[in-house]
N, C-alpha and C. Protein backbone atom coordinates (compact mmCIF):
# COMPACT_ATOMS: atom_id res chain seq x y z
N UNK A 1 0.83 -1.18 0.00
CA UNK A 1 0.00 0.00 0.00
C UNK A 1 0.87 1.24 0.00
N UNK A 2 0.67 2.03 -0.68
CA UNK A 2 1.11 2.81 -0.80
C UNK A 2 0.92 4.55 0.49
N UNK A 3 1.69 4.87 1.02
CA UNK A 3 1.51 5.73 2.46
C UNK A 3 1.07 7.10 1.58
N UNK A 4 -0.43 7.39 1.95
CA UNK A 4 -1.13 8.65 1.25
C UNK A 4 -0.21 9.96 2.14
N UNK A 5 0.44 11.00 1.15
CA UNK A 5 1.14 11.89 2.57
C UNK A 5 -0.38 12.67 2.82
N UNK A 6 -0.01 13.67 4.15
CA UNK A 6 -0.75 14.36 4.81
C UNK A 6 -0.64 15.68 4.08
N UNK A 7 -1.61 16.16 4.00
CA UNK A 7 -1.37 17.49 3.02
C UNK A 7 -1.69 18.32 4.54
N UNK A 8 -0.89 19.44 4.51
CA UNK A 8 0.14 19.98 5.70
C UNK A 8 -1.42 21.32 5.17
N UNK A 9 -1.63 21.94 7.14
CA UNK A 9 -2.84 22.60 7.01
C UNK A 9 -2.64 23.80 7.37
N UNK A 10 -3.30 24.99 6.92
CA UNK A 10 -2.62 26.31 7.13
C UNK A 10 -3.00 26.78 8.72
N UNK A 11 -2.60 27.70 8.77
CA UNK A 11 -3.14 28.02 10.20
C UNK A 11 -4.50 28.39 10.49
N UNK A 12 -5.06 29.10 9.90
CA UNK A 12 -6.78 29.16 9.70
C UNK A 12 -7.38 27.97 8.93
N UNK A 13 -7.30 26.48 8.54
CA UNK A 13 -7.76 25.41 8.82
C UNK A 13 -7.39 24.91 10.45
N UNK A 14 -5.98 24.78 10.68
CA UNK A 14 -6.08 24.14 12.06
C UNK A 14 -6.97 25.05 13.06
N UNK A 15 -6.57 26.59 12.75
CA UNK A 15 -7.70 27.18 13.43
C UNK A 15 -9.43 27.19 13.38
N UNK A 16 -9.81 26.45 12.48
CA UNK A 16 -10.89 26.31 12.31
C UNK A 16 -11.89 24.91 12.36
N UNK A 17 -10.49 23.76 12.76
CA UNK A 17 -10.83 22.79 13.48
C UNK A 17 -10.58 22.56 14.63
N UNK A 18 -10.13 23.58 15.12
CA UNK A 18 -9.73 23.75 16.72
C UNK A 18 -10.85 24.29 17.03
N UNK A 19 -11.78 25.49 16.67
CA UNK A 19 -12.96 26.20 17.05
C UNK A 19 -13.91 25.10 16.93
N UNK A 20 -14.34 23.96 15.50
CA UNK A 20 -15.10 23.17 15.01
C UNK A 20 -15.21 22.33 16.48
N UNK A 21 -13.77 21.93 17.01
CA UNK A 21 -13.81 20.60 17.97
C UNK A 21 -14.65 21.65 19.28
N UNK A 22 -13.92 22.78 20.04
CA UNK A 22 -14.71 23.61 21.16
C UNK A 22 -16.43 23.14 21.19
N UNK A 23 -16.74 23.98 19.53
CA UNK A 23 -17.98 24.00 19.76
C UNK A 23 -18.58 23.22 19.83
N UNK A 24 -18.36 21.84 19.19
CA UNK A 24 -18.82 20.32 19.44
C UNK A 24 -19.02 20.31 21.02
N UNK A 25 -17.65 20.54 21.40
CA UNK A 25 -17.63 20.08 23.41
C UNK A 25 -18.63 20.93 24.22
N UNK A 26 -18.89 22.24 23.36
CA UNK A 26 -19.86 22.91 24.33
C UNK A 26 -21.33 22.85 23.90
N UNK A 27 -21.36 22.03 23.07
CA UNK A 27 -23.21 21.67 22.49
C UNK A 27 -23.08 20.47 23.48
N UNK A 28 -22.21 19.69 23.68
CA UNK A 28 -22.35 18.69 24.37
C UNK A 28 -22.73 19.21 25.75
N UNK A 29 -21.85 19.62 26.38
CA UNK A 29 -21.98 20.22 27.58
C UNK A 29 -23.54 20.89 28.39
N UNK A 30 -23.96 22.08 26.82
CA UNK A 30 -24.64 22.40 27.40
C UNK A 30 -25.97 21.15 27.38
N UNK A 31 -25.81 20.49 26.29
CA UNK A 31 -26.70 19.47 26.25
C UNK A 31 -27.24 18.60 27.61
N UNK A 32 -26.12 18.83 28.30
CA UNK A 32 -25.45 18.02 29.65
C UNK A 32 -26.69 18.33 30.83
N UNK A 33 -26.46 20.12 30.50
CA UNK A 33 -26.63 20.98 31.54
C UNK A 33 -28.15 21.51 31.80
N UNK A 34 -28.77 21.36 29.99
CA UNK A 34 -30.21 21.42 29.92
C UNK A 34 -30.93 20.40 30.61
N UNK A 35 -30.08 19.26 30.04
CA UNK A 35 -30.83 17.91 30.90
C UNK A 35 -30.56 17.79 32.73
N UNK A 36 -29.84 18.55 32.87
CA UNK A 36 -29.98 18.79 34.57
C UNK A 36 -30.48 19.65 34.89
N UNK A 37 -30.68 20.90 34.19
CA UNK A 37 -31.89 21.74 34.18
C UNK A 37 -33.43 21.27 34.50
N UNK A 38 -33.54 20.25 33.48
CA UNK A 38 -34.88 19.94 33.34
C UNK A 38 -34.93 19.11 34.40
N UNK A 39 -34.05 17.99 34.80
CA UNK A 39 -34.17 17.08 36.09
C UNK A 39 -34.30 18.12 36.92
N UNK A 40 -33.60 19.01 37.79
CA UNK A 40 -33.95 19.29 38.70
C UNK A 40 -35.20 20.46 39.32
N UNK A 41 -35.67 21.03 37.62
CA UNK A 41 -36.95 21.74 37.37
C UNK A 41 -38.12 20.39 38.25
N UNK A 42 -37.79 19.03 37.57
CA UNK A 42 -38.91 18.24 37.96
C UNK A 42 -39.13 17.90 39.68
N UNK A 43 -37.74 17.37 40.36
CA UNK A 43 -37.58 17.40 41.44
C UNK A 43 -38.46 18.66 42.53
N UNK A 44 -37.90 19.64 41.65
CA UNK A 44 -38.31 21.18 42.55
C UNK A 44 -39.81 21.03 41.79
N UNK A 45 -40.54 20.43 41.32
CA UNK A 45 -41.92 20.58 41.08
C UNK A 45 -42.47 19.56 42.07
N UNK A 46 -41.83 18.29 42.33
CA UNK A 46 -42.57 17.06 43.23
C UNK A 46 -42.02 18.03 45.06
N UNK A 47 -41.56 18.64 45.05
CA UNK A 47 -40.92 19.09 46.52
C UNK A 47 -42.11 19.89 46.17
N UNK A 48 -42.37 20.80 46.06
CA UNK A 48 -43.70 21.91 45.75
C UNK A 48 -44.87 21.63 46.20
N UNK A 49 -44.96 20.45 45.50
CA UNK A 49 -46.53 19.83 45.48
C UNK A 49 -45.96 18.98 46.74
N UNK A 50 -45.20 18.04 47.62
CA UNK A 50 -45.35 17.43 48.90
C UNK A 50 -45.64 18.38 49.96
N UNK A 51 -44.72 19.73 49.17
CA UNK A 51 -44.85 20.95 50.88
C UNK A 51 -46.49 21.43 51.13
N UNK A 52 -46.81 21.71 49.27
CA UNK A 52 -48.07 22.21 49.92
C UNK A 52 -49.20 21.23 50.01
N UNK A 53 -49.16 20.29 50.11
CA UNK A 53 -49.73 18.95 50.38
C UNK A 53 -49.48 19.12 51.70
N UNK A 54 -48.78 18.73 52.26
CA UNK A 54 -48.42 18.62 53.71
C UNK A 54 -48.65 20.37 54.40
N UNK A 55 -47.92 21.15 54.17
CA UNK A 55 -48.12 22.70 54.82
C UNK A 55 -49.89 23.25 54.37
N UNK A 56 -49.76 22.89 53.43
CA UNK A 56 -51.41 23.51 52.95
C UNK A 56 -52.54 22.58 54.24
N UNK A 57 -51.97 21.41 55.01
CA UNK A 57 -53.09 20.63 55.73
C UNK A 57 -52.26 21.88 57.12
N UNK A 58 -51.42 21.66 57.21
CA UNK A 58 -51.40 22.15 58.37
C UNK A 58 -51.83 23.66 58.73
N UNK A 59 -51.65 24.33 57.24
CA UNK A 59 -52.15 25.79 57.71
C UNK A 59 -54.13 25.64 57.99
N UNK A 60 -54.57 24.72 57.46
CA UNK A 60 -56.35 24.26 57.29
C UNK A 60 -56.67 24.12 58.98
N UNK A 61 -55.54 23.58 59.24
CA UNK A 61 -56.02 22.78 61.17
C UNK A 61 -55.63 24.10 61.57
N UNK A 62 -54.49 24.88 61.32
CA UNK A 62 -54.50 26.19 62.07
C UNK A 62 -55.43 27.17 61.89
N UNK A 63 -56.08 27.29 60.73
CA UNK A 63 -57.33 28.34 60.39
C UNK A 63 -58.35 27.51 61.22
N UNK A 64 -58.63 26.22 61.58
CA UNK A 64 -60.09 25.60 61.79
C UNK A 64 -59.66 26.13 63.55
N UNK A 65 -58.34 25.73 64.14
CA UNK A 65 -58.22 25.90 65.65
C UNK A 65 -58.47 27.77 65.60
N UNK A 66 -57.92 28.76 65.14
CA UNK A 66 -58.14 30.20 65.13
C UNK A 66 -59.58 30.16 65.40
N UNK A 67 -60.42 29.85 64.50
CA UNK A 67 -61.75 30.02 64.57
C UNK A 67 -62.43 29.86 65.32
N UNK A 68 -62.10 28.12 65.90
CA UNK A 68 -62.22 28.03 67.42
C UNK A 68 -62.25 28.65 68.29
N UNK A 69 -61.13 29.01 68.60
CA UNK A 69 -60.65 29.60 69.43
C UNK A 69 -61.45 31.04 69.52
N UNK A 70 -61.76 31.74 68.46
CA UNK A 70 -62.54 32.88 67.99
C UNK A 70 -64.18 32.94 69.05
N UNK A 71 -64.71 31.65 68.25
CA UNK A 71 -65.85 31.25 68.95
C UNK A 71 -65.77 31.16 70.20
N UNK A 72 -65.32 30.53 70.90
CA UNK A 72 -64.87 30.26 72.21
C UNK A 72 -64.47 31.47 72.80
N UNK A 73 -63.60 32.17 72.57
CA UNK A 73 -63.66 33.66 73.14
C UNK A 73 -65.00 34.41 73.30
N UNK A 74 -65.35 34.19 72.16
CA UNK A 74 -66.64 35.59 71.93
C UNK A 74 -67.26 34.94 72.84
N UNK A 75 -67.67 33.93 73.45
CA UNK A 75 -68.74 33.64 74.44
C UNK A 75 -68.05 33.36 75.77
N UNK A 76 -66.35 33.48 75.53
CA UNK A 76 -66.64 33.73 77.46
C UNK A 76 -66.30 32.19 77.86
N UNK A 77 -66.41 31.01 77.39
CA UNK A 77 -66.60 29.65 77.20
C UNK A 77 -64.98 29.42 77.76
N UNK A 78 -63.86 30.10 76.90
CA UNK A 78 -62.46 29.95 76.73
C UNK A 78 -61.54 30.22 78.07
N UNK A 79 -61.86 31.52 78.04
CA UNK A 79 -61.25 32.03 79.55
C UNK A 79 -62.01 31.34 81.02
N UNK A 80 -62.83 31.15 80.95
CA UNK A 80 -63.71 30.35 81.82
C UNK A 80 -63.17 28.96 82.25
N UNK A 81 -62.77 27.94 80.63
CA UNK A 81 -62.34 26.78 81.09
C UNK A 81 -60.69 26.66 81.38
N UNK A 82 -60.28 27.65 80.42
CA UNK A 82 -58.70 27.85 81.04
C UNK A 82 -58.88 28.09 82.27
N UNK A 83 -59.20 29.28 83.00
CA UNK A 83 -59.19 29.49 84.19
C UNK A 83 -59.36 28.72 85.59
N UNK A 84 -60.22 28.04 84.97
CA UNK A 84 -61.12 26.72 85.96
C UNK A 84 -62.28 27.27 86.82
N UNK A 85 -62.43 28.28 86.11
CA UNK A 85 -64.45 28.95 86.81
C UNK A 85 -65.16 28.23 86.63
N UNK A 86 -65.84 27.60 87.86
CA UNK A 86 -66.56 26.55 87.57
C UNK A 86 -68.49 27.21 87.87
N UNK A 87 -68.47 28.72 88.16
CA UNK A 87 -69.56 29.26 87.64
C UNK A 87 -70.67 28.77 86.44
N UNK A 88 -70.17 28.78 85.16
CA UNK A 88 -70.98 28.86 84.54
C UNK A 88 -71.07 27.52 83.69
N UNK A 89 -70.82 26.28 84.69
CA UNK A 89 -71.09 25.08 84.60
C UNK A 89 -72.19 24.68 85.33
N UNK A 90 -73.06 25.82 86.06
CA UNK A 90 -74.31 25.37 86.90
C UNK A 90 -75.44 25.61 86.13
């Protein structure tokens, strides 16, 4: 077989497969980086929906006890049984 020579490359070809190879590595990269983008977009969407799943019940029991507690004031009922007046149990 005969050895094909290398035809010898000017400096703006090597320079322009030196830029060619970069930009390859950084489509990759960012390719990389979108897809951890998007993973951790999804993550931070399931954390979202557990908090306010879980915090959304607990703020419900704190609005239902306020209210309570509301009622129970306005009639006097509250301070009465905290206190231990046993008045207006007759």
């Amino acid at each position: 077989m005969d050895a094909i020579p290398k035809k010898k490359q000017k400096p703006e070809e090597r320079e322009l497969e030196e830029k060619l190879f970069e930009v390859a590595s950084l489509e990759a990269e960012l390719t990389q980086r979108e897809l951890d983008l998007t993973t951790l977009q999804a993550e931070l969407n399931v954390f979202q929906e557990e908090y306010l799943r879980i915090v959304g019940a607990r703020y419900a029991k704190l609005d239902e006890i306020k209210a309570q507690r509301k009622i129970w004031g306005s009639t006097g009922w509250g301070r009465t049984i905290c206190m231990g007046n046993s008045r207006n149990f007759q």
